[in-house]
N, C-alpha and C. Protein backbone atom coordinates (compact mmCIF):
# COMPACT_ATOMS: atom_id res chain seq x y z
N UNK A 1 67.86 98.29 66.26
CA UNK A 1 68.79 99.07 65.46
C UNK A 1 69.85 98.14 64.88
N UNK A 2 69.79 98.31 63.38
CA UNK A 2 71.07 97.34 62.75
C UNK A 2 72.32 98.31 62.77
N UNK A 3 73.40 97.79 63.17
CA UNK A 3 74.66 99.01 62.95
C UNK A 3 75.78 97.87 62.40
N UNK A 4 76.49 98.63 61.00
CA UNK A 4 77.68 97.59 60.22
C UNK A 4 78.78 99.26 60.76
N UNK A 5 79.96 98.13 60.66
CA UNK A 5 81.04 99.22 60.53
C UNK A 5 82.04 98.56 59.59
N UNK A 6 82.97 99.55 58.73
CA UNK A 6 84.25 99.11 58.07
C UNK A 6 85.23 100.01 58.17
N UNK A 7 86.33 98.96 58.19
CA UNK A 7 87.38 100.03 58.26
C UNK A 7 88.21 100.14 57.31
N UNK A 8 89.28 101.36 56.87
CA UNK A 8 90.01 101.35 55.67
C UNK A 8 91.38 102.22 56.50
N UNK A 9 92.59 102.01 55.83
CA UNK A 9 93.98 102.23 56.34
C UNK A 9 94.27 103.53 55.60
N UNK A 10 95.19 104.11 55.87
CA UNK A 10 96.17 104.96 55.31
C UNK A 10 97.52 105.37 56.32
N UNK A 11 98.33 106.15 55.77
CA UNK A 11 99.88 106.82 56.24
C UNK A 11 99.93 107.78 56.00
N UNK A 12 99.99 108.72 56.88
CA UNK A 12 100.19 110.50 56.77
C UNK A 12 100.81 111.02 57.74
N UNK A 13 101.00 112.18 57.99
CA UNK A 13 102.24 112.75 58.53
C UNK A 13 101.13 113.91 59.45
N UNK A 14 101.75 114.52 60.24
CA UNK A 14 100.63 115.72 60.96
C UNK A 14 101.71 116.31 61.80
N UNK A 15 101.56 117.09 62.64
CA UNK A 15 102.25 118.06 63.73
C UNK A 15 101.25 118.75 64.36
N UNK A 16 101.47 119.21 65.88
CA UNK A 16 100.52 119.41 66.77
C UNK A 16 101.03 120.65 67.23
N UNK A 17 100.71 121.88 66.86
CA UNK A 17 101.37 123.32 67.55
C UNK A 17 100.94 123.41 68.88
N UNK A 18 101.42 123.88 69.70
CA UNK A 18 101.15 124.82 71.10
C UNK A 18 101.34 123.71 71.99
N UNK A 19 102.11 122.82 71.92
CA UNK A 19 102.19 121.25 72.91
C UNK A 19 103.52 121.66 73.81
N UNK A 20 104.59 122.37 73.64
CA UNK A 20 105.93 122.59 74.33
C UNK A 20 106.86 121.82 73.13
N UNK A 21 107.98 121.97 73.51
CA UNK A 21 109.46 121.41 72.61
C UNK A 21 109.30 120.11 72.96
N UNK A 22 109.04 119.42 74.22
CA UNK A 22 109.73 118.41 74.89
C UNK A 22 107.91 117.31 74.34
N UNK A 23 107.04 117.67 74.08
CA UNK A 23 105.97 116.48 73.52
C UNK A 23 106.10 115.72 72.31
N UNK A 24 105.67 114.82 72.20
CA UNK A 24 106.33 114.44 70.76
C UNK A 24 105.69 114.41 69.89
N UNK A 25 104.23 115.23 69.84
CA UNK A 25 103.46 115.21 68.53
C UNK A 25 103.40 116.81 68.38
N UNK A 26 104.32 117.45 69.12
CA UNK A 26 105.29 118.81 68.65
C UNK A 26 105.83 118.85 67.62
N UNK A 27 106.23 117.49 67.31
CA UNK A 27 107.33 117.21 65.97
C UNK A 27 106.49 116.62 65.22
N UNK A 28 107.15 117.16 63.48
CA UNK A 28 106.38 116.02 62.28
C UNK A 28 106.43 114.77 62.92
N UNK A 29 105.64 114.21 62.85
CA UNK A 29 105.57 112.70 62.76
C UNK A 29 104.55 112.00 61.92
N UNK A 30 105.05 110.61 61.95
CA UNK A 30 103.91 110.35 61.27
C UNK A 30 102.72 108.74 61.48
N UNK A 31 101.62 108.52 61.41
CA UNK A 31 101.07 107.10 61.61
C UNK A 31 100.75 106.27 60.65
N UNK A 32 100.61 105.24 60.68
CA UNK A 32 99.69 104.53 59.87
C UNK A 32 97.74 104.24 60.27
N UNK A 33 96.97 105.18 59.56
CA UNK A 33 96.08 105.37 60.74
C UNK A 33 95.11 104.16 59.90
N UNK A 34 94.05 104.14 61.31
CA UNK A 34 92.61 103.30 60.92
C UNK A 34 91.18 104.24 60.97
N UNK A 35 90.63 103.72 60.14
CA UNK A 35 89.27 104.48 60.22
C UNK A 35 88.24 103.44 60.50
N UNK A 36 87.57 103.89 61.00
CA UNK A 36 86.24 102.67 61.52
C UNK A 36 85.06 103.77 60.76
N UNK A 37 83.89 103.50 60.01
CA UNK A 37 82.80 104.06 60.02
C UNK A 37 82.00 103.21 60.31
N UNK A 38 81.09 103.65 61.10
CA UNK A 38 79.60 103.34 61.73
C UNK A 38 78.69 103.60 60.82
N UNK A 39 77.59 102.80 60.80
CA UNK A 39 76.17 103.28 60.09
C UNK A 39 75.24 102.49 60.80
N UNK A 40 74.32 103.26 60.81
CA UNK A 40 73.01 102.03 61.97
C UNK A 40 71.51 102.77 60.37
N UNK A 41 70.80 101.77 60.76
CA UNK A 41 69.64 102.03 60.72
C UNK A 41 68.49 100.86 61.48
N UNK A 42 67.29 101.56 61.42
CA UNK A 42 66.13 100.96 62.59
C UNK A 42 65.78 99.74 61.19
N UNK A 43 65.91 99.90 60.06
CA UNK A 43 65.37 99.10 59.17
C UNK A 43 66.27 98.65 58.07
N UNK A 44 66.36 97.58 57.40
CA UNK A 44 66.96 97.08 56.27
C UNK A 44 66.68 97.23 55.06
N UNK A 45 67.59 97.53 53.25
CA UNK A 45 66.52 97.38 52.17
C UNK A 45 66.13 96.50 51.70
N UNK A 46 65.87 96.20 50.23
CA UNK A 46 65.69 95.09 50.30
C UNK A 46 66.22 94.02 50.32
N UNK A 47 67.60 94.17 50.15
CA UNK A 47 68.53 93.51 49.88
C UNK A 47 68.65 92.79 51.39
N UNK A 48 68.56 93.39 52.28
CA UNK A 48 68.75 92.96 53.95
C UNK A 48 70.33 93.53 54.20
N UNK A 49 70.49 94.40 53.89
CA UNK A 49 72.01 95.40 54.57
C UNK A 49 70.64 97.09 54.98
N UNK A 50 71.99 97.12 55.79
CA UNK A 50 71.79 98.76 56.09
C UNK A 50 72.07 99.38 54.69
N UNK A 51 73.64 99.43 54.41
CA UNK A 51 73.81 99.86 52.97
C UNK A 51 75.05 98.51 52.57
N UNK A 52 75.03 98.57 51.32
CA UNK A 52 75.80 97.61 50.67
C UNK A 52 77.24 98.35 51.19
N UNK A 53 78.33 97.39 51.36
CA UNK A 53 79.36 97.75 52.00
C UNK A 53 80.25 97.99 50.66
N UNK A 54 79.67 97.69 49.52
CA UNK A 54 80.18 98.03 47.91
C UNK A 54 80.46 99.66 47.69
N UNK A 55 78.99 99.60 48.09
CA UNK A 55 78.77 101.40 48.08
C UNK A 55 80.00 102.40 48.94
N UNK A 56 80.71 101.88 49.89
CA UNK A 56 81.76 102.49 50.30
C UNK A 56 82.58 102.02 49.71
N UNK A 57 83.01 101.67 48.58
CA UNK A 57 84.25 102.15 47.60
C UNK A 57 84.85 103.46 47.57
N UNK A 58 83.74 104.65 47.47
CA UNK A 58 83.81 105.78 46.91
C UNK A 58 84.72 106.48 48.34
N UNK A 59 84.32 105.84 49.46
CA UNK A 59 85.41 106.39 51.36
C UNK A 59 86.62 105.84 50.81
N UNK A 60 86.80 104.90 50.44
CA UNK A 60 88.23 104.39 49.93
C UNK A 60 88.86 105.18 48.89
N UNK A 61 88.27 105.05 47.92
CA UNK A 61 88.90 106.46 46.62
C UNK A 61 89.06 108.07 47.65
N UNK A 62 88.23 108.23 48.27
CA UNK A 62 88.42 109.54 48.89
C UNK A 62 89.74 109.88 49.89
N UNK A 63 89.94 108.45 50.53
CA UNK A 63 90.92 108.08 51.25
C UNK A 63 92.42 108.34 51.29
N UNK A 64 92.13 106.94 49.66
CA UNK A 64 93.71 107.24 49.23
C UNK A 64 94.19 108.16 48.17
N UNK A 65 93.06 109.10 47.86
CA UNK A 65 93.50 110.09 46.82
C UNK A 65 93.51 111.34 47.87
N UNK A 66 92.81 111.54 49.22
CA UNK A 66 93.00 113.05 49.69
C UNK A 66 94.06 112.99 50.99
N UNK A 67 93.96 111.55 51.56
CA UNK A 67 94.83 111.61 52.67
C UNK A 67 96.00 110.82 52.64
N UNK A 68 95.98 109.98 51.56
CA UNK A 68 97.30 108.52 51.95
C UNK A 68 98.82 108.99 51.47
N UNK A 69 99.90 109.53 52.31
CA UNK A 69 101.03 109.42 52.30
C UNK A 69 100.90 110.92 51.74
N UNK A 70 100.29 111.93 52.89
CA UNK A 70 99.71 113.24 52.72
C UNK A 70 99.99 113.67 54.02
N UNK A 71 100.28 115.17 54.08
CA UNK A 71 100.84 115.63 55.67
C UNK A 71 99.50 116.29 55.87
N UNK A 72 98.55 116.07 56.64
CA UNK A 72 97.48 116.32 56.85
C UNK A 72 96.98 117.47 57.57
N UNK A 73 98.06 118.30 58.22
CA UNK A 73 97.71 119.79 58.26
C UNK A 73 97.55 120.46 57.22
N UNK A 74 98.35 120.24 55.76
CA UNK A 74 98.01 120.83 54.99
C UNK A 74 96.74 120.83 53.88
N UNK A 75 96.01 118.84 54.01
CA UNK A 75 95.05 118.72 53.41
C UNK A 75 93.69 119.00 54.31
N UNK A 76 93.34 119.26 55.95
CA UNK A 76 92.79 119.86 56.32
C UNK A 76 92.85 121.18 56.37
N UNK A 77 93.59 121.70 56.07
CA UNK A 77 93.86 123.19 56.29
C UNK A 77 93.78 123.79 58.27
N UNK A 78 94.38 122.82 58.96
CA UNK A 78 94.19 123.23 60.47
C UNK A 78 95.87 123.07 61.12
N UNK A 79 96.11 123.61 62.11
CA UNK A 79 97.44 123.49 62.53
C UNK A 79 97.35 122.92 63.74
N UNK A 80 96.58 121.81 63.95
CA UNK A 80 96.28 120.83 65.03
C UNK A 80 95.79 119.37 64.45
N UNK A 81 95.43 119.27 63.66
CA UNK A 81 95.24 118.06 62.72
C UNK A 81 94.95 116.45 64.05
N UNK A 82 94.03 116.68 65.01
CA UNK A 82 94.38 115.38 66.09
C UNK A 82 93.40 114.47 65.43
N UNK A 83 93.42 113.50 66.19
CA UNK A 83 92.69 111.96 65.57
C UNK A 83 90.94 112.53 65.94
N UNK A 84 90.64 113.60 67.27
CA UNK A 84 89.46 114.06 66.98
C UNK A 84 89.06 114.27 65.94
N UNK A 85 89.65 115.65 65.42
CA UNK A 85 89.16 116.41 64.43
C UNK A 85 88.97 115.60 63.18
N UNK A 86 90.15 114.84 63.24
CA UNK A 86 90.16 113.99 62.13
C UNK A 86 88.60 112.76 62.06
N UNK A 87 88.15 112.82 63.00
CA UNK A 87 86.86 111.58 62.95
C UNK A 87 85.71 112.87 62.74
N UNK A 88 85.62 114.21 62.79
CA UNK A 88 84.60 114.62 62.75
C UNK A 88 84.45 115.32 61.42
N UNK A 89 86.19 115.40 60.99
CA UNK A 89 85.88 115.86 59.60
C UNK A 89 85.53 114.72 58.15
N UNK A 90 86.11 113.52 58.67
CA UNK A 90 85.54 112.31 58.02
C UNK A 90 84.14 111.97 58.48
N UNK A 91 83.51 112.01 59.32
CA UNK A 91 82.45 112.06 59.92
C UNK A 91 81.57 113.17 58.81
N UNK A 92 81.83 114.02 58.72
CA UNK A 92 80.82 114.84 57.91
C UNK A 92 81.15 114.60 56.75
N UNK A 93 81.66 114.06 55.91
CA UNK A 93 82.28 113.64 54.25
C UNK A 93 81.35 112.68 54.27
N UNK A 94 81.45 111.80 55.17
CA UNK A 94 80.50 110.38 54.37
C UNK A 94 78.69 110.91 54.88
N UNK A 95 78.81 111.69 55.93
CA UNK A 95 77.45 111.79 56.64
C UNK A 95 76.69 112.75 55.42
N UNK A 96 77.40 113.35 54.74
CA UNK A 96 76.98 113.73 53.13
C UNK A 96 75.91 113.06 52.26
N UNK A 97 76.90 112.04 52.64
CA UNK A 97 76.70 111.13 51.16
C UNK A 97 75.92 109.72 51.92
N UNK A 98 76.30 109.38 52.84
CA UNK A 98 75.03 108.39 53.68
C UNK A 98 74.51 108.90 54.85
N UNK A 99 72.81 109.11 54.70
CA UNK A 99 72.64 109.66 56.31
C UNK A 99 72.42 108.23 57.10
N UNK A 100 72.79 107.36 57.06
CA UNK A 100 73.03 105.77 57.85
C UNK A 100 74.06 105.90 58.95
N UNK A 101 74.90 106.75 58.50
CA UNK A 101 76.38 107.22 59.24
C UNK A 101 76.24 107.54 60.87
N UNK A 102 76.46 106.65 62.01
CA UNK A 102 76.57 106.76 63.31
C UNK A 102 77.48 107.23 63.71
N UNK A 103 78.98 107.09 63.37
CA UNK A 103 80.10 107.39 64.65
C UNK A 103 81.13 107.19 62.96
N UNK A 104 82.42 107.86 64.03
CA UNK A 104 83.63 107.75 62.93
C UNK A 104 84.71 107.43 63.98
N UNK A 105 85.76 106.54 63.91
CA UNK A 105 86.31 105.62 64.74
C UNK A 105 88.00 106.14 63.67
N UNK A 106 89.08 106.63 64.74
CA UNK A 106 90.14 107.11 64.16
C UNK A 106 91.20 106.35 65.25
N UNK A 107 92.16 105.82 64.72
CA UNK A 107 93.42 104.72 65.82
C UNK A 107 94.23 104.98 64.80
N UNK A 108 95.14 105.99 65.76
CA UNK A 108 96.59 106.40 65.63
C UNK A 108 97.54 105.31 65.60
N UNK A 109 97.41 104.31 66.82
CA UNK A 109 98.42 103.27 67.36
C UNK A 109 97.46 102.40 67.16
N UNK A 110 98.26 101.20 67.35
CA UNK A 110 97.08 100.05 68.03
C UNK A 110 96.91 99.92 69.37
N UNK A 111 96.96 100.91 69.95
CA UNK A 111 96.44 100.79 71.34
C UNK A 111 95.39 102.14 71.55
N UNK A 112 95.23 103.46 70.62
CA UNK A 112 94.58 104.17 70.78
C UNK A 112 93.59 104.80 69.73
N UNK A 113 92.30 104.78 70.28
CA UNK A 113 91.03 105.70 69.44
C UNK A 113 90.74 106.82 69.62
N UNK A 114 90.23 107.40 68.72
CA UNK A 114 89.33 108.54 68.71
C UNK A 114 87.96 108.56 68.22
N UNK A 115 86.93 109.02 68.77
CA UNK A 115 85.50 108.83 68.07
C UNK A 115 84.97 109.70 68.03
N UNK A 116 83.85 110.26 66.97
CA UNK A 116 83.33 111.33 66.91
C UNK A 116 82.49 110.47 66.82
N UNK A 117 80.74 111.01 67.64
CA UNK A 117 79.42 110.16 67.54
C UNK A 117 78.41 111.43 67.93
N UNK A 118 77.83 112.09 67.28
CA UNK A 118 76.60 113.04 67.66
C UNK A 118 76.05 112.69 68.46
């Protein structure tokens, strides 16, 4: 199995309902997040990639036009917006458009992930 991953940045804002007063993703806040996408396949084209890493331009345009310096409860439409949800709903956007797509890799901090992987 060949597997490439890339990652692309953004800054957005979120809030976490039903946590208590005293948690702190109770309150707007906001990250600078990372995205990791996965893609595997058992075989190469001809080129010798899984997919050209060119071809994800279009995760980047999607990126910084639907999420970058965006409060992201309101562009998901959810009132929990966590780094899960967030890898499974990017997770199905690109799994659209490449079925190569393994896992979706979401870091709030630099010390913490989230992964969505079927």
């Amino acid at each position: 199995m060949y597997t490439i991953s890339k990652q692309f940045h953004f800054s957005a804002s979120h809030q976490l309902f039903g946590l208590g007063d005293c948690h702190p993703c109770a309150r707007l806040h906001g990250h600078n997040y990372i995205v990791e996408v996965e893609l595997s396949s058992e075989t190469l084209d001809e080129h010798g990639f899984v997919i050209d890493y060119n071809d994800l331009g279009v995760f980047k345009t999607f990126i910084d036009d639907t999420l970058d310096h965006r409060h992201l409860n309101d562009v998901c439409g959810d009132d929990g917006v966590t780094s899960e949800k967030l890898a499974k709903w990017l997770f199905d956007w690109c799994k659209k458009r490449w079925p190569e797509v393994s896992a979706m890799r979401i870091s709030e901090t630099p010390k913490t992930w989230a992964e969505y992987r079927p």
